[in-house]
Protein backbone atom coordinates (compact mmCIF):
# COMPACT_ATOMS: atom_id res chain seq x y z
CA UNK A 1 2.91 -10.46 -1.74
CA UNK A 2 4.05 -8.61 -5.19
CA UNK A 3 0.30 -8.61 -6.50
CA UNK A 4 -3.07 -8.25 -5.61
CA UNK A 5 -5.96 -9.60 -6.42
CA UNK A 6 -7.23 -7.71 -10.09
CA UNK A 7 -10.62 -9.30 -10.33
CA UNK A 8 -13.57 -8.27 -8.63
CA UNK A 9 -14.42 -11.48 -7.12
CA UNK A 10 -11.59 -12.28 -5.23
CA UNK A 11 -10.66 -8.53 -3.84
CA UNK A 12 -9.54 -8.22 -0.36
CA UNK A 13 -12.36 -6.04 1.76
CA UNK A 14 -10.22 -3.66 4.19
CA UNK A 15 -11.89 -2.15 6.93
CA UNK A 16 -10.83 1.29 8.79
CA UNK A 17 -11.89 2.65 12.59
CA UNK A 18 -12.71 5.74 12.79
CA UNK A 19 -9.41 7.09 13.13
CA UNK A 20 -8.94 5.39 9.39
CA UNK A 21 -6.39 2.90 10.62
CA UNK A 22 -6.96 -0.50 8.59
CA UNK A 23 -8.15 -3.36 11.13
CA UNK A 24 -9.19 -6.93 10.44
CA UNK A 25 -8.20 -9.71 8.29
CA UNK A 26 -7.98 -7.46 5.23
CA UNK A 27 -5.40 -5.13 6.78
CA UNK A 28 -2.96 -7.76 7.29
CA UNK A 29 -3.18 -8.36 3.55
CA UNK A 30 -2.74 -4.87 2.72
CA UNK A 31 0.30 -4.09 4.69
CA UNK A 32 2.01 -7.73 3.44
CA UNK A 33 1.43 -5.91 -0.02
CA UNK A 34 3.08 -2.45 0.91
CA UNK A 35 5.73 -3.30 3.01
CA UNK A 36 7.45 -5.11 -0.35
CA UNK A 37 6.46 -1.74 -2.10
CA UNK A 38 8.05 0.57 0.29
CA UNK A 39 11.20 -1.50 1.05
CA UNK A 40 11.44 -1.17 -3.16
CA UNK A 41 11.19 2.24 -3.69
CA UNK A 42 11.59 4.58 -0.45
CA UNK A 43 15.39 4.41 0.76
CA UNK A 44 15.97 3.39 4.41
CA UNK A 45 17.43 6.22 5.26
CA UNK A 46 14.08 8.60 5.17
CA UNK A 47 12.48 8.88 8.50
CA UNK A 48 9.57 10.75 7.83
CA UNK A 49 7.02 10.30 5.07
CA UNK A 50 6.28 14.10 4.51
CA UNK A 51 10.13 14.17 3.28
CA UNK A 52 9.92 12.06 1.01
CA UNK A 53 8.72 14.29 -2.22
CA UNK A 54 6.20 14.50 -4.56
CA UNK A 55 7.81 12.15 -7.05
CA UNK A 56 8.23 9.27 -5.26
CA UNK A 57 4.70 9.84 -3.70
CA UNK A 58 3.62 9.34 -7.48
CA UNK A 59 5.49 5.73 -8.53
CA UNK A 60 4.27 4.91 -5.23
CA UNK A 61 0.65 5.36 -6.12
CA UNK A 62 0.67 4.36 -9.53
CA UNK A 63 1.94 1.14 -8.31
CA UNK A 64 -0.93 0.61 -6.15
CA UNK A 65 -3.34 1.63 -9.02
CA UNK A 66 -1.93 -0.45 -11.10
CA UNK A 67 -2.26 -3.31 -8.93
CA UNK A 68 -5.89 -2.58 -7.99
CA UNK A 69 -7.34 -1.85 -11.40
């Protein structure tokens, strides 16, 4: 799952608890689209997210942006 939905109508809804964990249909969508993402840009051989720089943090925002607007 590349790509999401760009137009209004057919946008996922993803819901968080209250510990802001996605849950629900739409989560499943969500983490189909950014496993692909990750596995792309973060190497396999990080183990924890705060390591893995400001950078790479960046491309992997913009590519969600860019998928969402």
């Amino acid at each position: 799952m590349k790509r999401l939905p760009s137009d209004r109508v057919s946008r996922i809804n993803v819901e968080f608890n209250d510990n802001v964990v996605p849950i629900g249909e739409g989560s499943i969508k969500l983490s189909s689209y950014l496993g692909p993402l990750v596995r792309e840009h973060v190497p396999f051989t990080i183990d924890d997210w705060r390591n893995i720089g400001d950078d790479l943090k960046h491309v992997l925002w913009r590519s969600i942006q860019v998928s969402l607007y």
